[in-house]
N, C-alpha and C. Protein backbone atom coordinates (compact mmCIF):
# COMPACT_ATOMS: atom_id res chain seq x y z
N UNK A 1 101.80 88.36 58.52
CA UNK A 1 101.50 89.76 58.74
C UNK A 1 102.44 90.37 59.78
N UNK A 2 102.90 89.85 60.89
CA UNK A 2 103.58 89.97 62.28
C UNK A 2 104.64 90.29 61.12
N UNK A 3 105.25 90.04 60.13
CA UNK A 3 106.92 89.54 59.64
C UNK A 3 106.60 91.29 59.28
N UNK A 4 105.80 91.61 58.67
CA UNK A 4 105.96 93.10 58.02
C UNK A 4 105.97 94.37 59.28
N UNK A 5 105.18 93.82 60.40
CA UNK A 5 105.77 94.83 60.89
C UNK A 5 106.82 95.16 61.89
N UNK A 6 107.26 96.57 62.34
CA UNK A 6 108.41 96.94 63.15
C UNK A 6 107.95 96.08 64.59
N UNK A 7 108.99 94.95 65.32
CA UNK A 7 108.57 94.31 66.07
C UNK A 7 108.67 95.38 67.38
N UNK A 8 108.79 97.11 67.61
CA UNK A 8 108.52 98.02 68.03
C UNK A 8 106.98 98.03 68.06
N UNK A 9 106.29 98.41 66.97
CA UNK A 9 104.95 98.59 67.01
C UNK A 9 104.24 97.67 67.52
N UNK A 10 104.58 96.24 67.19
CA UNK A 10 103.94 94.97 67.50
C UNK A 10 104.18 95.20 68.91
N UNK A 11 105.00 95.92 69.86
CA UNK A 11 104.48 95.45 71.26
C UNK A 11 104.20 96.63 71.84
N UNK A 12 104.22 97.69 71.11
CA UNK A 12 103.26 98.79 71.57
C UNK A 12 101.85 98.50 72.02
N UNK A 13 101.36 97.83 70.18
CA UNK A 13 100.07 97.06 69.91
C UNK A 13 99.70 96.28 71.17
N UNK A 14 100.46 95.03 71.66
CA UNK A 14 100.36 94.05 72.42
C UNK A 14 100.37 95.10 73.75
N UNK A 15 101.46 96.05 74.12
CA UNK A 15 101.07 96.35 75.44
C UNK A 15 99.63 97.23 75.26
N UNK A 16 99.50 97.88 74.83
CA UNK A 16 98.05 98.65 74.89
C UNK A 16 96.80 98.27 74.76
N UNK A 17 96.93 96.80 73.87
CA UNK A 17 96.00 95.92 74.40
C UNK A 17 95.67 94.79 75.51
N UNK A 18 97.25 95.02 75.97
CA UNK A 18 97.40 94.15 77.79
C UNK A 18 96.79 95.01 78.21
N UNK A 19 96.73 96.45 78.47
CA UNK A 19 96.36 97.04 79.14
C UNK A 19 94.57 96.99 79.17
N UNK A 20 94.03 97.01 77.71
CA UNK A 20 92.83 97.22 78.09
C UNK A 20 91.94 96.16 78.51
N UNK A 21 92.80 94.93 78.03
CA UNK A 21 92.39 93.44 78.94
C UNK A 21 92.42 93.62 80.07
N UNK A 22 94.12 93.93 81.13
CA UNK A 22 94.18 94.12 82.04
C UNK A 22 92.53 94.92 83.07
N UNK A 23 92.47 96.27 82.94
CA UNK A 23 91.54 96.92 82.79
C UNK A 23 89.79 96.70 82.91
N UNK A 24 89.34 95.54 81.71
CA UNK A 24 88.16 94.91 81.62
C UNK A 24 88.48 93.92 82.58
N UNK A 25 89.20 92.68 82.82
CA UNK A 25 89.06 92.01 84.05
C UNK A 25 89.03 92.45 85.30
N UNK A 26 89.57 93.38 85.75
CA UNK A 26 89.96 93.99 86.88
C UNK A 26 88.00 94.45 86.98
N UNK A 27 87.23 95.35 85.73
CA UNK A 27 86.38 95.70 86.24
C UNK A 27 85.32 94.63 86.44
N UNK A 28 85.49 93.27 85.43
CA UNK A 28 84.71 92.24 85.37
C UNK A 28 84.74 91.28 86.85
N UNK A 29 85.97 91.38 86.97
CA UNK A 29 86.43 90.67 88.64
C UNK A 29 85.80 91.50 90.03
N UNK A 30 85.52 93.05 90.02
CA UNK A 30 85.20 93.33 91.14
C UNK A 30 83.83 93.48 91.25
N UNK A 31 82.87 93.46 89.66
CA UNK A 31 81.17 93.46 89.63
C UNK A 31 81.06 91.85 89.99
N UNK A 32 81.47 90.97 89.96
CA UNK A 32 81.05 89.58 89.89
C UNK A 32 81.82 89.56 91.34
N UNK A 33 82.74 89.99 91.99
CA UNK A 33 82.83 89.44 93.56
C UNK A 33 81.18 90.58 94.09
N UNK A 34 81.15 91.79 93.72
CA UNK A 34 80.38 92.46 94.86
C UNK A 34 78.92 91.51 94.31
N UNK A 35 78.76 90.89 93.55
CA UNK A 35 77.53 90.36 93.50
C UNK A 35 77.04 89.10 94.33
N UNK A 36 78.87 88.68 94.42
CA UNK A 36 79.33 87.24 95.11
C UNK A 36 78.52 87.58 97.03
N UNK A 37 79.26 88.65 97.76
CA UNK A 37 79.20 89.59 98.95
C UNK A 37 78.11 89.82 99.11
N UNK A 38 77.61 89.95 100.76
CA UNK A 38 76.38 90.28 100.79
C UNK A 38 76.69 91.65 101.08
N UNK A 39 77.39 91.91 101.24
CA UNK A 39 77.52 93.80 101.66
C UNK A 39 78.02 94.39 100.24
N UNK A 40 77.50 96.02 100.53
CA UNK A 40 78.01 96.86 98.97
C UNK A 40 79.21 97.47 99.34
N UNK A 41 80.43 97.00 98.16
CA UNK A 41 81.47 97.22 98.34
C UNK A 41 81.61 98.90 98.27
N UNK A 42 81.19 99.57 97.32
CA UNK A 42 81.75 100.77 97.19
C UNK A 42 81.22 101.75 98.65
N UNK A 43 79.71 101.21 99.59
CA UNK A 43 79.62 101.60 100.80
C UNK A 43 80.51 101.58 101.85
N UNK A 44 81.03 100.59 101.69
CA UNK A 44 81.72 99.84 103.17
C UNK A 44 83.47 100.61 102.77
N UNK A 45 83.69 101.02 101.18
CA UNK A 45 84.87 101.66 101.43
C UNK A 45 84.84 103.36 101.31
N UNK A 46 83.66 103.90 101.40
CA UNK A 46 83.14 105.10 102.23
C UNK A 46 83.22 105.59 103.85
N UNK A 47 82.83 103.94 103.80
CA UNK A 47 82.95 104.24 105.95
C UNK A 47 84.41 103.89 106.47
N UNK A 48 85.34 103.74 105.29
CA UNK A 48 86.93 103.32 105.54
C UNK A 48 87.19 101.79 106.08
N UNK A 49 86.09 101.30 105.82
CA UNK A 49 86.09 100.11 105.95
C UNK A 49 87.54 99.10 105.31
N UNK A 50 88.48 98.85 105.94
CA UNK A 50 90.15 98.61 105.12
C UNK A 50 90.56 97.11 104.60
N UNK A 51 89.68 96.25 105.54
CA UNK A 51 89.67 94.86 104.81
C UNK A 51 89.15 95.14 103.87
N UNK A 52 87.80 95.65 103.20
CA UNK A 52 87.50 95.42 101.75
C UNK A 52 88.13 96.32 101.29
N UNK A 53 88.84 96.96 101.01
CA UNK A 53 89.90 98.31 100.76
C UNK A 53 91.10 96.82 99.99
N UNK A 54 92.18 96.41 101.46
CA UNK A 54 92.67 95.27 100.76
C UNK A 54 92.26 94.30 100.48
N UNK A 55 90.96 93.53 100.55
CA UNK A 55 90.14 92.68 99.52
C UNK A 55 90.44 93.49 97.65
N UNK A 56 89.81 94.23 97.20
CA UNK A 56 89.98 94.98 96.16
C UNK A 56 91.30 94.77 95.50
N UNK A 57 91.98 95.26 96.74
CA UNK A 57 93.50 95.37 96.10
C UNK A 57 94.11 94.13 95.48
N UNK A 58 93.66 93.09 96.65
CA UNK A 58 93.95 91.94 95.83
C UNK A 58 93.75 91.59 94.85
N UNK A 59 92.66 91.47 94.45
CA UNK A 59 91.73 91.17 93.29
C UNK A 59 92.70 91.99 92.16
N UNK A 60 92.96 93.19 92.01
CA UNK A 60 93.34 94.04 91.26
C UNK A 60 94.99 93.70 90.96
N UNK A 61 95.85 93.34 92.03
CA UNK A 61 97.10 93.05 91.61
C UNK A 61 97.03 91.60 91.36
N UNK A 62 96.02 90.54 91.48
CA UNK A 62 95.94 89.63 91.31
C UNK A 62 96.01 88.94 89.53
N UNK A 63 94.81 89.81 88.97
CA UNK A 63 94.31 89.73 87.74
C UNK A 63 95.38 90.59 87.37
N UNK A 64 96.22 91.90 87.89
CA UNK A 64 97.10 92.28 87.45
C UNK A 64 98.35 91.28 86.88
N UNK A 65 98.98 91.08 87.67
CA UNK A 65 99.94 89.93 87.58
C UNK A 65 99.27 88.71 86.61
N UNK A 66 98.46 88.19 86.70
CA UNK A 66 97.83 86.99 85.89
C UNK A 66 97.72 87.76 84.52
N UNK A 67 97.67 88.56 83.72
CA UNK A 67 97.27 88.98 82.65
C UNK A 67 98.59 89.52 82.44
N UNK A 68 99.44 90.05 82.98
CA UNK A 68 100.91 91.18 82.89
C UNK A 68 102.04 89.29 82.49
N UNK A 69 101.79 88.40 83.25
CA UNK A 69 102.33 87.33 82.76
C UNK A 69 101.92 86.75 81.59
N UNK A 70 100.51 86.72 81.28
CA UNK A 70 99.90 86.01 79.99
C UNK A 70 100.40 87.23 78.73
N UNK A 71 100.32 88.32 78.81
CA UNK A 71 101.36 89.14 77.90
C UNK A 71 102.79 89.50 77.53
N UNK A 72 103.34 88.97 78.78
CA UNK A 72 105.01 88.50 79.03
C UNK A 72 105.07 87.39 78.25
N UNK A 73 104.42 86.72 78.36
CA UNK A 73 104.50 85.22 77.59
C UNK A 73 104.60 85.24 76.21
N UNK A 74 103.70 86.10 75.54
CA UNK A 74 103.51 85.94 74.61
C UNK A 74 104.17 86.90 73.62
N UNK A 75 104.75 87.54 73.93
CA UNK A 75 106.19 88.21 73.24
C UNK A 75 107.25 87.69 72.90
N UNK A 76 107.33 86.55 73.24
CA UNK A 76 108.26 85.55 73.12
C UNK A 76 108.36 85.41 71.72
């Protein structure tokens, strides 16, 4: 099926569905740490609270990068 189509579309396809993987982990990764935490994350970055500010971030370029490589890969 891959042979018929424009290998253009095929990574349109592939990036727009990195993306919405990307996306669902990122939101699956930060409900399962704030459940992990005894404090509520989206409070504590109200009061400018900046470690969990870059806690987050991590998490987010983390699963970023881990998923942006598992779709690099697989274009091959």
């Amino acid at each position: 099926m891959t042979e018929s189509l424009d290998p253009i579309i095929l990574n349109i396809i592939y990036a727009c569905m990195g993306g919405f993987l990307t996306l669902l982990f990122m939101w699956l990764g930060c409900k399962i740490f704030g459940h992990i935490v005894s404090f509520s994350i989206p409070e504590q970055l109200k009061n400018g609270n900046q470690a969990v500010g870059q806690m987050i971030m991590g998490i987010y370029i983390g699963i970023g990068v881990a998923m942006g490589l598992v779709i690099g890969l697989g274009l091959n």
